[in-house]
N, C-alpha and C. Protein backbone atom coordinates (compact mmCIF):
# COMPACT_ATOMS: atom_id res chain seq x y z
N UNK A 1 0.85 -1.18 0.00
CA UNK A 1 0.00 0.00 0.00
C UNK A 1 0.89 1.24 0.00
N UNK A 2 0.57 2.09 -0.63
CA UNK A 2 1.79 3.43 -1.33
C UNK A 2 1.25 4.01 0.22
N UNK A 3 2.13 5.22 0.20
CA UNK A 3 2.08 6.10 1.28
C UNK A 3 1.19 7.33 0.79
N UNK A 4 -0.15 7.70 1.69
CA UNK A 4 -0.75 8.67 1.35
C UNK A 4 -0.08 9.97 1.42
N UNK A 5 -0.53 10.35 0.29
CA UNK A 5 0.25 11.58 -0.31
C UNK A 5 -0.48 13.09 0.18
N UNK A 6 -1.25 12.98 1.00
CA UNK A 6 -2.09 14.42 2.35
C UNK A 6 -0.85 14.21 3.28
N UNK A 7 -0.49 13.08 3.72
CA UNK A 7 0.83 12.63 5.07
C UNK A 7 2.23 13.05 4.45
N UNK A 8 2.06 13.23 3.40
CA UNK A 8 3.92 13.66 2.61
C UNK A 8 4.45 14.71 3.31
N UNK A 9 3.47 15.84 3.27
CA UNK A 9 4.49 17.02 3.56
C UNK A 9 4.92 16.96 5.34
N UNK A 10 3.90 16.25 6.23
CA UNK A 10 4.41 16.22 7.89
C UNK A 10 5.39 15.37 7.68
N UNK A 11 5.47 13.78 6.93
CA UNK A 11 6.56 13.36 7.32
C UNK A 11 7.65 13.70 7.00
N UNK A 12 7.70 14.66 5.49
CA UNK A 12 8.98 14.91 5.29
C UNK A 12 9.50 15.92 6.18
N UNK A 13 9.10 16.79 6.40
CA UNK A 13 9.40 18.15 6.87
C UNK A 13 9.34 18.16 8.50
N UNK A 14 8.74 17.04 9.07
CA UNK A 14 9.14 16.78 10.69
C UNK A 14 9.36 15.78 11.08
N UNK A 15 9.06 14.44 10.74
CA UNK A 15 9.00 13.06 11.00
C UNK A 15 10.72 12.97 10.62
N UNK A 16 10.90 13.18 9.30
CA UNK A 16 11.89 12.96 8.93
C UNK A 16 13.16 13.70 9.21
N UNK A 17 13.30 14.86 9.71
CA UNK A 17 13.89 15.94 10.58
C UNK A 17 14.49 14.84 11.77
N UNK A 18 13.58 14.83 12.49
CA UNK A 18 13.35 14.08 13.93
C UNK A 18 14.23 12.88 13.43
N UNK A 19 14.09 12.02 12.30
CA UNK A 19 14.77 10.59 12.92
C UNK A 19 16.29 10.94 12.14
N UNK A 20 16.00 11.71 11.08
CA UNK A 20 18.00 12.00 10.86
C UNK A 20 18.95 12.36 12.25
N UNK A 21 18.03 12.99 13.45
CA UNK A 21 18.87 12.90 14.28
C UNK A 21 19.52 11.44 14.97
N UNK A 22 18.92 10.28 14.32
CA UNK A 22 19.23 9.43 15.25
C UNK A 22 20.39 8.38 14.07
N UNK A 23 20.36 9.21 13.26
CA UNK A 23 20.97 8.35 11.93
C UNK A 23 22.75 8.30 12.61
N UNK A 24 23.40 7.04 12.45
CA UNK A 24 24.90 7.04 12.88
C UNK A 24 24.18 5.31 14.31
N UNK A 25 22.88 5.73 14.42
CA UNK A 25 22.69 4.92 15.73
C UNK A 25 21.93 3.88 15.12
N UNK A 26 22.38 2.36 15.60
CA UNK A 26 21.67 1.01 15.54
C UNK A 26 22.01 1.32 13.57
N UNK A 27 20.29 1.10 12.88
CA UNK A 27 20.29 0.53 11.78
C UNK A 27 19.86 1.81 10.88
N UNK A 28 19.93 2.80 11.73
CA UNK A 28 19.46 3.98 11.10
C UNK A 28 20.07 4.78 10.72
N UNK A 29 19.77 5.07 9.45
CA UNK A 29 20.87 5.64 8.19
C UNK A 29 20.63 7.37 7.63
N UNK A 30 21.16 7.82 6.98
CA UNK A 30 21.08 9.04 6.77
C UNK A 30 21.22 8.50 5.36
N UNK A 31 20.57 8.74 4.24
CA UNK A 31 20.58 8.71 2.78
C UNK A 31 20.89 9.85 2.26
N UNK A 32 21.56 10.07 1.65
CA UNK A 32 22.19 11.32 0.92
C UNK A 32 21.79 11.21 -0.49
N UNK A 33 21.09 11.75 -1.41
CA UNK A 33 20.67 11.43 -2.45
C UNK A 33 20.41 13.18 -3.48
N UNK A 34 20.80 13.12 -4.66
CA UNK A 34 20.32 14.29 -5.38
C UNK A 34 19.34 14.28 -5.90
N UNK A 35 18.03 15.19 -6.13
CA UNK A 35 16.86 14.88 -6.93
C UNK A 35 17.27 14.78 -8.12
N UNK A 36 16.37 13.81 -9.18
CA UNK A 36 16.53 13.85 -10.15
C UNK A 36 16.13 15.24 -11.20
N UNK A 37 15.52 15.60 -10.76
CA UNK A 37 15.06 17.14 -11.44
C UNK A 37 15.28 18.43 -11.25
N UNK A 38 15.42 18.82 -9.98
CA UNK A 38 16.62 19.93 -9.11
C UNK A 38 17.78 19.77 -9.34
N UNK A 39 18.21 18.57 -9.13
CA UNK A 39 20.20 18.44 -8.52
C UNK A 39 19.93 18.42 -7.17
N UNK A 40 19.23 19.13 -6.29
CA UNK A 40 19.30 19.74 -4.82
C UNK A 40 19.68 17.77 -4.03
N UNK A 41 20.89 18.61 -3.35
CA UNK A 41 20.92 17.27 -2.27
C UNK A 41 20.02 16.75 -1.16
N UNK A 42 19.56 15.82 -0.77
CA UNK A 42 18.47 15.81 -0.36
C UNK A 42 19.06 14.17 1.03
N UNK A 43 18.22 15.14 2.32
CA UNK A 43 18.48 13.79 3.28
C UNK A 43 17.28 12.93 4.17
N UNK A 44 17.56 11.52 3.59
CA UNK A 44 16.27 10.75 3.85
C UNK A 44 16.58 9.65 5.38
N UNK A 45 15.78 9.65 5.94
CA UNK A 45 16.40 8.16 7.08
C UNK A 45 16.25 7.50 6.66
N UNK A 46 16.69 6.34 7.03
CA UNK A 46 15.93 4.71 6.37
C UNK A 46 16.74 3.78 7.35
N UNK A 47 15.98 2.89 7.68
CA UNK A 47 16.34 1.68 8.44
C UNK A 47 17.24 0.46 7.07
N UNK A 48 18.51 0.56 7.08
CA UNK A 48 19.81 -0.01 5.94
C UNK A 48 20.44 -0.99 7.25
N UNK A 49 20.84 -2.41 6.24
CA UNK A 49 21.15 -3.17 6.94
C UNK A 49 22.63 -2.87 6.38
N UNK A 50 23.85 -3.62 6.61
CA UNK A 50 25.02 -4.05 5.84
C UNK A 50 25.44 -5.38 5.97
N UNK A 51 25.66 -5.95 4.66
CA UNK A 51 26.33 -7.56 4.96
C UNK A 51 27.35 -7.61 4.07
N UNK A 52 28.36 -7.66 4.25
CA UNK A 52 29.86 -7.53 3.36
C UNK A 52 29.87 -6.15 2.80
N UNK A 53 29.67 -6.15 1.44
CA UNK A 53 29.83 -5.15 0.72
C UNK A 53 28.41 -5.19 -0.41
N UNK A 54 27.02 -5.17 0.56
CA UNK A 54 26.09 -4.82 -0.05
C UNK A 54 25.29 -4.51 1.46
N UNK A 55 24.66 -3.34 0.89
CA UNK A 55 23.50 -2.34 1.62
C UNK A 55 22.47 -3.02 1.27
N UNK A 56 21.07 -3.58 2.51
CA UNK A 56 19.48 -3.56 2.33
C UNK A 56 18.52 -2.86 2.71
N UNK A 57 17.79 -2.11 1.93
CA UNK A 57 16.72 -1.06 2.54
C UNK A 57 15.83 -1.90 2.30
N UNK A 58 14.65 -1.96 2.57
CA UNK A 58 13.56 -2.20 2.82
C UNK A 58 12.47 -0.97 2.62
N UNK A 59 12.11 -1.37 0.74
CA UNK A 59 10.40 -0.20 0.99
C UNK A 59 9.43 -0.71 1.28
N UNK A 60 9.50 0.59 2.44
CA UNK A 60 8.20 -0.02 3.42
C UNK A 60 7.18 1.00 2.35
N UNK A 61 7.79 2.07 2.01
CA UNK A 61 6.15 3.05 1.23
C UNK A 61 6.10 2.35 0.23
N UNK A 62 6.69 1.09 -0.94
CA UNK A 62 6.42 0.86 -2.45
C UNK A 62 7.56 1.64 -3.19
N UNK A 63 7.37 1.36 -4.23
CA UNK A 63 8.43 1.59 -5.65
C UNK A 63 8.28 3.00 -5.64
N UNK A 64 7.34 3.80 -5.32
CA UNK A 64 7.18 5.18 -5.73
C UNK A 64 7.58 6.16 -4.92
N UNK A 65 8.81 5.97 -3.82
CA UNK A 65 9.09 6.68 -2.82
C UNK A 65 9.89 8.15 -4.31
N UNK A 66 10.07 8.99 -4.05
CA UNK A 66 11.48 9.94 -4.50
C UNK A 66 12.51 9.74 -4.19
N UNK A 67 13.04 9.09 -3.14
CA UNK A 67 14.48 9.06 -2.75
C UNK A 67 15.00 7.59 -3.63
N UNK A 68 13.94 6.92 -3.75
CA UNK A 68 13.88 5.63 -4.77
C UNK A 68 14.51 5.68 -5.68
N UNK A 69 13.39 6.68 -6.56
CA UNK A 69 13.56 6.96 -7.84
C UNK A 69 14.76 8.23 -8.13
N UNK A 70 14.93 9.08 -7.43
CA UNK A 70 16.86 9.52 -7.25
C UNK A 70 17.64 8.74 -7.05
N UNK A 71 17.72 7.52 -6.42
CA UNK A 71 18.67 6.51 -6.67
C UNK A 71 19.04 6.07 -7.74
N UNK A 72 17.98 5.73 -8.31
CA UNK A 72 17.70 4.58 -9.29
C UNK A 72 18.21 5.45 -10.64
N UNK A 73 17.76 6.57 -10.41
CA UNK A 73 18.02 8.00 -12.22
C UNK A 73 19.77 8.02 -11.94
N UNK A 74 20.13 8.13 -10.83
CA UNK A 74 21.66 8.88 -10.65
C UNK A 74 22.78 7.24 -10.41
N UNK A 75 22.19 6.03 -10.19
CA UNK A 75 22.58 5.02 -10.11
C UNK A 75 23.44 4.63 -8.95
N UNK A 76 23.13 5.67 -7.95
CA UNK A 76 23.76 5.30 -6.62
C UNK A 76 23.61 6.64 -5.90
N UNK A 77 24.43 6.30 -4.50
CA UNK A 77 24.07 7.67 -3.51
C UNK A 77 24.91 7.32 -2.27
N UNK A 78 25.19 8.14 -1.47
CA UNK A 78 26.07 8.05 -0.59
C UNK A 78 25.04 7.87 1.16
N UNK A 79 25.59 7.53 2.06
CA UNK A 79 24.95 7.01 3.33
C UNK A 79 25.95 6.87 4.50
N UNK A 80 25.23 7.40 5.54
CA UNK A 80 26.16 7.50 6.78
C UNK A 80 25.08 6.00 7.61
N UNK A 81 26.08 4.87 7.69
CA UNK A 81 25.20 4.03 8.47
C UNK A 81 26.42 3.28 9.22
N UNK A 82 25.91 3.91 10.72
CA UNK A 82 27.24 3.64 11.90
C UNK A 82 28.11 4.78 12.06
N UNK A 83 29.41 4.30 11.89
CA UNK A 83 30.64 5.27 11.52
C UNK A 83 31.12 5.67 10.67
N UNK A 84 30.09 5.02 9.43
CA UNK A 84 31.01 4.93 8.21
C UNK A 84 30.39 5.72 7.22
N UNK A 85 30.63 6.74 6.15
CA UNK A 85 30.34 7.19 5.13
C UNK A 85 30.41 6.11 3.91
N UNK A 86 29.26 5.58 3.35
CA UNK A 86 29.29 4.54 2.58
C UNK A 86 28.74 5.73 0.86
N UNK A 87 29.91 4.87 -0.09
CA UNK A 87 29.50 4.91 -1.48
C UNK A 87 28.72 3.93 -1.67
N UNK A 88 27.74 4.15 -2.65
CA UNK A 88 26.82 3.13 -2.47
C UNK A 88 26.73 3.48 -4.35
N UNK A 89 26.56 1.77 -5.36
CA UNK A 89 25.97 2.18 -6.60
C UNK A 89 25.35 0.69 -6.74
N UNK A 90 25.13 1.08 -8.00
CA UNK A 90 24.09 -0.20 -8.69
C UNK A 90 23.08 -0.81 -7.57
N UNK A 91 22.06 0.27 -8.32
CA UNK A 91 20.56 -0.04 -7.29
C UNK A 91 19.99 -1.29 -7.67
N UNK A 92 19.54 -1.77 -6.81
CA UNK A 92 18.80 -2.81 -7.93
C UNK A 92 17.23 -3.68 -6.70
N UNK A 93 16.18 -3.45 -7.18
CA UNK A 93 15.05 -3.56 -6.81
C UNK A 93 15.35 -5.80 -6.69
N UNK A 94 15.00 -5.61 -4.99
CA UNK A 94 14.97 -7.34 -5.15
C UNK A 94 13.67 -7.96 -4.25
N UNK A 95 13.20 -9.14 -4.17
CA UNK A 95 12.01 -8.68 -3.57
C UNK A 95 12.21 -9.26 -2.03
N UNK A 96 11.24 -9.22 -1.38
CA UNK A 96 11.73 -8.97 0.32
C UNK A 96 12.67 -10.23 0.41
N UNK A 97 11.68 -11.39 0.30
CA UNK A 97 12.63 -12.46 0.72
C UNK A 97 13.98 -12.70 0.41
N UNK A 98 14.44 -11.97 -0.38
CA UNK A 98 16.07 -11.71 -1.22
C UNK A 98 16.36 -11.07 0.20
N UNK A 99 15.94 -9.89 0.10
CA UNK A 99 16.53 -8.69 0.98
C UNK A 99 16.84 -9.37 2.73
N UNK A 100 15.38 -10.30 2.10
CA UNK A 100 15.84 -10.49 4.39
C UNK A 100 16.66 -11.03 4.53
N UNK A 101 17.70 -12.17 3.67
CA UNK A 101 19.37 -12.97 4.04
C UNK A 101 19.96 -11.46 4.39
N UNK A 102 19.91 -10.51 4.34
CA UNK A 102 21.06 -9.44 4.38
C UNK A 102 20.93 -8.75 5.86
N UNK A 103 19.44 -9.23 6.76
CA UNK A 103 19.12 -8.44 7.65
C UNK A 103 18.93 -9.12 8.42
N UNK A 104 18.93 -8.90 10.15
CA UNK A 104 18.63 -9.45 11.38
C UNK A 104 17.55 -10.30 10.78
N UNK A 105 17.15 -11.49 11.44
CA UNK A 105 15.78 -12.45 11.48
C UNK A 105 14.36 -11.43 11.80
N UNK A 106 14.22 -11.29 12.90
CA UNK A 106 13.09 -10.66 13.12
C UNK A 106 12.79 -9.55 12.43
N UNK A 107 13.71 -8.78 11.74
CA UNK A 107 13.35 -7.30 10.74
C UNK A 107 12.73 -7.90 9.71
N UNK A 108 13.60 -8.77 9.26
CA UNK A 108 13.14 -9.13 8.03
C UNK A 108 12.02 -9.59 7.94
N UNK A 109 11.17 -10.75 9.21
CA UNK A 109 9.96 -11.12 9.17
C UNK A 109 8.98 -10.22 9.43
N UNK A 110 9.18 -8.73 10.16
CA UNK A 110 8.41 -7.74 10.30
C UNK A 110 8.22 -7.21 9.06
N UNK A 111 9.03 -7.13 8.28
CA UNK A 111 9.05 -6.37 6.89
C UNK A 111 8.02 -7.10 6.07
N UNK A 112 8.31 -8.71 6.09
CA UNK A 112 7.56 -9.27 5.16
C UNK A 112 6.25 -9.57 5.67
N UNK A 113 6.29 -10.03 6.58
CA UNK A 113 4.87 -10.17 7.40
C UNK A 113 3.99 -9.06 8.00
N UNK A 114 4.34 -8.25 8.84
CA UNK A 114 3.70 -7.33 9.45
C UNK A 114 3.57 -6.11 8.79
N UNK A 115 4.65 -5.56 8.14
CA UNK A 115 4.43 -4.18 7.01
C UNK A 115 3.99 -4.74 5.60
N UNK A 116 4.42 -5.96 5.53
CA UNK A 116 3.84 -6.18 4.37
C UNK A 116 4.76 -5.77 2.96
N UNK A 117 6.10 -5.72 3.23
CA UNK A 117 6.81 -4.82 2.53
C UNK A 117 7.02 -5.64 1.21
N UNK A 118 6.89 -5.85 0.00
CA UNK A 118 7.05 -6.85 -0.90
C UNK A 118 8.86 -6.57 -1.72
N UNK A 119 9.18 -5.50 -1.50
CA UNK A 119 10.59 -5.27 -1.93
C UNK A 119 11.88 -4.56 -1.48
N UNK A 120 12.91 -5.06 -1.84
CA UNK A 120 13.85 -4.56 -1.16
C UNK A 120 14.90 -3.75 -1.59
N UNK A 121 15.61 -2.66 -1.94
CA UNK A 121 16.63 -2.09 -2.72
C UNK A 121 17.86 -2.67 -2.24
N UNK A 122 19.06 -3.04 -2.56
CA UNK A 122 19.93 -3.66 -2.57
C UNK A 122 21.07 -2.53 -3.12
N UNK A 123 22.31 -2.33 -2.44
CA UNK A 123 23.20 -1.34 -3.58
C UNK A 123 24.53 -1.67 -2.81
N UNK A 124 25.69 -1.85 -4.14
CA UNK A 124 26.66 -2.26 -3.41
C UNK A 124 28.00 -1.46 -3.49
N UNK A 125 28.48 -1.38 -2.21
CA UNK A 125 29.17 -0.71 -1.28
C UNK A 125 30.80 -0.54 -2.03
N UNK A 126 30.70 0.97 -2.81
CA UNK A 126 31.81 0.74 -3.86
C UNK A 126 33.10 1.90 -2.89
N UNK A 127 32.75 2.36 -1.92
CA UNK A 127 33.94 3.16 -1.29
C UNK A 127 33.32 3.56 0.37
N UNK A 128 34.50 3.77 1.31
CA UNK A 128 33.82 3.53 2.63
C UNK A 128 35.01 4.43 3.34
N UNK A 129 34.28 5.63 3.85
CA UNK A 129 35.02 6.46 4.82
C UNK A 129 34.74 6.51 6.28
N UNK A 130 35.64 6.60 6.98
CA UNK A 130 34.90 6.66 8.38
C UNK A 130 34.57 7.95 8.98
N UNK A 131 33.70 8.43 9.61
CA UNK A 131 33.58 9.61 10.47
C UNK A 131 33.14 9.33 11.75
N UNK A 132 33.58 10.75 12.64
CA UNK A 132 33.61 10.80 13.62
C UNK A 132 31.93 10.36 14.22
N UNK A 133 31.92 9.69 15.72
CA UNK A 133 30.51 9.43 16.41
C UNK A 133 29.79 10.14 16.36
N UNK A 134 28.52 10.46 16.35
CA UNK A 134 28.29 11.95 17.06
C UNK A 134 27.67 12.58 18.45
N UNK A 135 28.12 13.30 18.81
CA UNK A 135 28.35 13.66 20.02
C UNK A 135 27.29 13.24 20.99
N UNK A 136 27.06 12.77 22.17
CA UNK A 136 26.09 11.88 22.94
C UNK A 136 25.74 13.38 24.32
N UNK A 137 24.89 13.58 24.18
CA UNK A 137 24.50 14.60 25.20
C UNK A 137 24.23 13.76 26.90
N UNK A 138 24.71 15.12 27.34
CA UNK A 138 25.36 14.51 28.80
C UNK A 138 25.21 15.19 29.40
N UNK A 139 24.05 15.36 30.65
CA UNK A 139 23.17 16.24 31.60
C UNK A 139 23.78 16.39 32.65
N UNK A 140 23.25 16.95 33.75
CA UNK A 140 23.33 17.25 35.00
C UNK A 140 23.29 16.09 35.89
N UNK A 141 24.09 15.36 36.76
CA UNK A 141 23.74 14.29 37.36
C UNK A 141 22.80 13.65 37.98
């Protein structure tokens, strides 16, 4: 089921705000991607697994996301997932059950079972920089 398109502009513009802060942590990624019709660089979260030297996303919205289809026009895109600044090319649409060998057990059965997710983007890992953690906030005792 596509993602209703009345919900586009909150999630992009706050939902999606909100979880880039958490991107660097667990499975959550920062996507770096150019539009295909602007150029403008553009930053998406996404829950990205890694297994050797291939990346698994999981669309949970369907084939018709934008950050998708900027992948797919420009044939790759860059991603902060962990410590690492990942090059990422050759997209290639696979369908869940492909995608879940690449991911924890239980994600993958949530994906296929519970979201219902029928496909998976796949892109493999052509250059890898590291960067610094980012900074962990630290209160009053």
């Amino acid at each position: 089921m596509p993602f209703p398109r009345v919900l586009a502009p909150v999630h992009t513009r706050l939902i999606n705000k909100v979880a880039l802060l958490f991107a660097g942590f667990t499975s959550v990624a920062d996507l770096e991607h150019t539009g295909r019709r602007t150029g403008r660089t553009h930053h998406t979260p996404v829950r990205a697994y890694r297994s050797g030297d291939l990346v698994v996303i999981g669309l949970n919205f369907g084939r018709e996301s934008d950050w998708l289809k900027n992948i797919r026009a420009a044939q790759g895109c860059r991603m902060r997932l962990g410590n690492e600044l990942l090059e990422l090319a050759q997209p290639e649409l696979v369908p869940v059950r492909q995608g879940m060998r690449h991911m924890p057990r239980v994600v993958g059965l949530v994906l296929r079972y519970v979201i219902r997710t029928r496909d998976c983007l796949q892109l493999s890992v052509v250059g890898s920089v590291p960067v610094r953690p980012r900074a962990t906030r630290t209160g009053p005792p």
